[in-house]
Protein backbone atom coordinates (compact mmCIF):
# COMPACT_ATOMS: atom_id res chain seq x y z
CA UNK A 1 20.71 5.25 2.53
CA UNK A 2 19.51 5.41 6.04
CA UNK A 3 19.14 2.36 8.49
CA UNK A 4 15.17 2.70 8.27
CA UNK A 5 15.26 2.49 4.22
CA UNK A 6 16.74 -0.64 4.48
CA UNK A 7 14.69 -2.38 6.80
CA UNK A 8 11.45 -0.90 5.55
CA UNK A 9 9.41 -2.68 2.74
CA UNK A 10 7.51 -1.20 0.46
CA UNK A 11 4.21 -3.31 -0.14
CA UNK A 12 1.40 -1.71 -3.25
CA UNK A 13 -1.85 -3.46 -2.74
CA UNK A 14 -2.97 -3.37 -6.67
CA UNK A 15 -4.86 -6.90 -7.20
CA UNK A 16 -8.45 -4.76 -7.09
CA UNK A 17 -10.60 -5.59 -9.95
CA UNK A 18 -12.13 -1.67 -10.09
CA UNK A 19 -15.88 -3.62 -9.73
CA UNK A 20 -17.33 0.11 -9.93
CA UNK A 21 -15.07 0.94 -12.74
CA UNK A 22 -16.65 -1.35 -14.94
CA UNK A 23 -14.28 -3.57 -14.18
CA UNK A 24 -10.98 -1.86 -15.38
CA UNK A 25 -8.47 -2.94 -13.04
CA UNK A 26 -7.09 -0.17 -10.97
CA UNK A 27 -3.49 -1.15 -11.38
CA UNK A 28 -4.00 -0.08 -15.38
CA UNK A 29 -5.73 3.26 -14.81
CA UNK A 30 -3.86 5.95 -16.73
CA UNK A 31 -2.58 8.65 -14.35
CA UNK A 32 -0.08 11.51 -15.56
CA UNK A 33 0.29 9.15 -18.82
CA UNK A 34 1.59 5.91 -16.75
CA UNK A 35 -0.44 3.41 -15.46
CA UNK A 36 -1.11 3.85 -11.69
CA UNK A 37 0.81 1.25 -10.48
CA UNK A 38 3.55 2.39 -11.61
CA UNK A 39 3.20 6.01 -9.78
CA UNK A 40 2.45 3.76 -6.51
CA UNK A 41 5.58 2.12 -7.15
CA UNK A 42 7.46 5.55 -7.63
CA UNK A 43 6.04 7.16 -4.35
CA UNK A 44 7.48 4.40 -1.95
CA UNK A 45 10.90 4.39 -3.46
CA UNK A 46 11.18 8.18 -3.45
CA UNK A 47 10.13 8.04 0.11
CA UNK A 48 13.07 5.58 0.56
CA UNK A 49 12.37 1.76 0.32
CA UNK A 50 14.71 -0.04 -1.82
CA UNK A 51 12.27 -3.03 -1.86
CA UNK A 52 9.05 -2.89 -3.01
CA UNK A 53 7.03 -5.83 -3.28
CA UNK A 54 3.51 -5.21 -5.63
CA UNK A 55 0.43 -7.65 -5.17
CA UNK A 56 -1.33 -8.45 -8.36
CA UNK A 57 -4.96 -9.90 -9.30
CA UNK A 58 -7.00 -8.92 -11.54
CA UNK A 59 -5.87 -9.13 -14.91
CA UNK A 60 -2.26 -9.88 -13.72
CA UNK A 61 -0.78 -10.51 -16.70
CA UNK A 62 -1.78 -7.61 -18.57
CA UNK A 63 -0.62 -5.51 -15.54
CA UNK A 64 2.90 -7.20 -15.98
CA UNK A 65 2.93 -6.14 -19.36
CA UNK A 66 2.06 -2.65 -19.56
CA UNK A 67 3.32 -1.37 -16.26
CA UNK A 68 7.22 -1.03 -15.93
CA UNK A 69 8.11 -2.59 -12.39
CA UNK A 70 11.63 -3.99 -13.24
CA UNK A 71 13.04 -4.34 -9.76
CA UNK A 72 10.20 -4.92 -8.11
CA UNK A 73 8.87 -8.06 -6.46
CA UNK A 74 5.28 -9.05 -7.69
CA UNK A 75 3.03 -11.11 -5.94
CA UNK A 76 0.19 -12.87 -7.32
CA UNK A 77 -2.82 -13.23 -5.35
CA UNK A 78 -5.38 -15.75 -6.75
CA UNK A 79 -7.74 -14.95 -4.27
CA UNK A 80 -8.59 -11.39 -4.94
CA UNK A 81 -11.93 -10.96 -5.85
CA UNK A 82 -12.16 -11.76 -2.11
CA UNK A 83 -11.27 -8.81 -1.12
CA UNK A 84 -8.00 -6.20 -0.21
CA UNK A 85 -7.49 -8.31 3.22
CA UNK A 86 -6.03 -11.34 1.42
CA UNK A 87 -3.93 -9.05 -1.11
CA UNK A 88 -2.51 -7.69 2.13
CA UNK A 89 -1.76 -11.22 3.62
CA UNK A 90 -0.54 -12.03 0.47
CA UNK A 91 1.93 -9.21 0.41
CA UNK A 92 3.36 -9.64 4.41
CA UNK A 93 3.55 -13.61 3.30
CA UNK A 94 5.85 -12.69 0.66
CA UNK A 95 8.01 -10.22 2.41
CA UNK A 96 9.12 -13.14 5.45
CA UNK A 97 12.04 -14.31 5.38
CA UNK A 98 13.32 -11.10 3.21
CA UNK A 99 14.81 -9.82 6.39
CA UNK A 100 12.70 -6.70 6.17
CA UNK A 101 11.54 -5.38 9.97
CA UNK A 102 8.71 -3.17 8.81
CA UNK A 103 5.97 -2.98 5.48
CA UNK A 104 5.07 0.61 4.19
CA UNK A 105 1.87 -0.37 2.76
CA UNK A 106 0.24 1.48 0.03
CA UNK A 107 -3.06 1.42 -1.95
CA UNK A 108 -2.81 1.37 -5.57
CA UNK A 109 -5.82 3.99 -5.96
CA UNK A 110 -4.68 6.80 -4.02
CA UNK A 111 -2.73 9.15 -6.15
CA UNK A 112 -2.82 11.93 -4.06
CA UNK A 113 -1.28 10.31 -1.59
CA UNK A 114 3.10 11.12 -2.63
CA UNK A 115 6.39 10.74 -1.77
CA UNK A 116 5.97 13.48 1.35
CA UNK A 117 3.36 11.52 3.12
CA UNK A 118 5.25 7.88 3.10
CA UNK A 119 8.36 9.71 3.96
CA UNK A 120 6.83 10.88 7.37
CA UNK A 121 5.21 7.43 8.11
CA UNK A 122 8.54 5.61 6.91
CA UNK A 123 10.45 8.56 9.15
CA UNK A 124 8.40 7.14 12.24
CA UNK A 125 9.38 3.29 12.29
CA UNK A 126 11.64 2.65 15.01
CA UNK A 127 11.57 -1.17 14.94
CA UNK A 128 9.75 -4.05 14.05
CA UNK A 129 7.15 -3.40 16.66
CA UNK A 130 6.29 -0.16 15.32
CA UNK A 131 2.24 0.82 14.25
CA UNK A 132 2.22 3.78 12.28
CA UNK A 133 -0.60 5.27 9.94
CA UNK A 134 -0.51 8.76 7.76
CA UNK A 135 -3.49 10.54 9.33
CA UNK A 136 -5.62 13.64 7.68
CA UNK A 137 -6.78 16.04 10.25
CA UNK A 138 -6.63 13.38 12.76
CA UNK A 139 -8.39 10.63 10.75
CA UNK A 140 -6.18 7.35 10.15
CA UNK A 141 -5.66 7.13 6.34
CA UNK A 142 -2.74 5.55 4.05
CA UNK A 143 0.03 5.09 3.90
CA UNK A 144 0.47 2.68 7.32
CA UNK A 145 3.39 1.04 8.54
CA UNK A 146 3.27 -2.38 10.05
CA UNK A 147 6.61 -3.53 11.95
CA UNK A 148 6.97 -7.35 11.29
CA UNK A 149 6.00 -8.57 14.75
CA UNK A 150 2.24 -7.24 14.34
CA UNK A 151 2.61 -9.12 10.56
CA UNK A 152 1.23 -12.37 11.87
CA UNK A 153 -1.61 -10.78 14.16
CA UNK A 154 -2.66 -8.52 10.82
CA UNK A 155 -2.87 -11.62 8.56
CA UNK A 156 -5.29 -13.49 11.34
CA UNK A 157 -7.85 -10.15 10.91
CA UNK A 158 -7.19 -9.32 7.59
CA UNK A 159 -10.29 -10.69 6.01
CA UNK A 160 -12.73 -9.31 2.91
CA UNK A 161 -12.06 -5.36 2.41
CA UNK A 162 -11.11 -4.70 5.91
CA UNK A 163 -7.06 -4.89 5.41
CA UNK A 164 -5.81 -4.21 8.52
CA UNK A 165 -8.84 -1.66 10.15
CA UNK A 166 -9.81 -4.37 12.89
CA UNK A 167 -6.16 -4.98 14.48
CA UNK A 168 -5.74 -1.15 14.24
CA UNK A 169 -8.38 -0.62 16.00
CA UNK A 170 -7.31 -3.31 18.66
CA UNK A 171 -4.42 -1.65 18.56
CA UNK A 172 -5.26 1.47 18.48
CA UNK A 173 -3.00 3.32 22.10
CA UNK A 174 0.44 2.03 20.25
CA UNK A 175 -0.85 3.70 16.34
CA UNK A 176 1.91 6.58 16.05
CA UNK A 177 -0.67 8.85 13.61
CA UNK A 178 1.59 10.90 11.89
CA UNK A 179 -0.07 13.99 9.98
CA UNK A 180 -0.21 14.10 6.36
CA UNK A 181 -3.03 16.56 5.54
CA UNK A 182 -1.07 19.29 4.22
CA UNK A 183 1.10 17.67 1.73
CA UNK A 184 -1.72 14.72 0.35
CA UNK A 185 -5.00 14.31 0.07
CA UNK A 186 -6.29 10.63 0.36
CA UNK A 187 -9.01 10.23 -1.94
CA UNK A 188 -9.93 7.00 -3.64
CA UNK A 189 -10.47 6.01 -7.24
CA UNK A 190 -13.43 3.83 -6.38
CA UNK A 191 -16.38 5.21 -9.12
CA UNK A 192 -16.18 7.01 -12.64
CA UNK A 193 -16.60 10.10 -11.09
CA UNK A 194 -13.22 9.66 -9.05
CA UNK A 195 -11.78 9.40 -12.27
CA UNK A 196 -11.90 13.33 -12.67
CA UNK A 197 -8.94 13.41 -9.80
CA UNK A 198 -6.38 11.29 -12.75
CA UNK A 199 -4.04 13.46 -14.27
């Protein structure tokens, strides 16, 4: 195990209610016969983080139930249907004090996104002041990688669906954008017809 697996977190944001979905909860969406939080799960520790930490929401406890994510620490975030900012301050709140110098963060919706693309953007961390974001011909995408200094300056922004866009874009001259383009392909699974891209 190198240095960086050990003092990078994996963080899956997969409290979203899947409103367009007719309300089927993204976290439970079937994808190569597993529910997708569980492939989330699988990406970031076969790009290297020992500890993953998942946020939960809607319909938690049938998520907990159906998904396998022994080893993993989940985090329940009441206030959800707010929006994926407060899953993602719910997720650095949980990882403080862990020791952990950096969050891979990963959206629960974005299967084309594998184990390649987090293992550049983990690759890239240096320390806990590090800003780094998969990019796809140049455009910031997922996965990103927050170093736990920016964690508290993320959670003051982080607000409705925004995540962490506004303090990246503050940010933006220290972003390493690492290129991902050739080995994912970052669509969402927003709207029944994204559902074609499940396996």
């Amino acid at each position: 195990m190198t240095e960086n697996e050990q003092q990078v977190a994996g963080l899956v944001l997969a409290a979203g209610g899947g409103r367009r979905l007719g309300g089927h909860p993204k976290a439970l969406l079937q994808h190569r016969g597993r529910p997708l939080v569980e492939h989330a799960v699988g990406v970031l520790r076969a790009a290297g983080c020992t500890r993953v930490h998942v946020v939960l929401g809607a319909r938690a406890d049938a998520v907990r139930e159906r998904a396998e994510l022994e080893g993993c620490v989940l985090v329940e975030n009441p206030e959800w249907e707010e929006g994926m900012g407060t899953s993602l301050r719910a997720g650095l709140d949980s990882l403080a004090g862990t020791g952990a110098r950096a969050a891979l963060v990963s959206l629960v919706d974005q299967p084309g996104i594998g184990p390649e693309a987090a293992g550049r953007v983990l690759a890239a961390f240096r320390d806990e002041t590090s800003l780094v974001s998969a990019s796809y011909d140049g455009v910031r995408g997922h996965p990103v990688l927050f170093g736990s200094a920016h964690w508290a300056g993320i959670a003051e922004t982080a607000t409705g669906d925004r995540g962490a866009r506004a303090y990246l874009k503050a940010h933006e001259s220290a972003v390493t954008l690492v290129e991902c383009g050739d080995v994912a392909r970052p669509y969402d699974i927003d709207t029944e017809a994204d559902l074609g891209h499940l396996e």
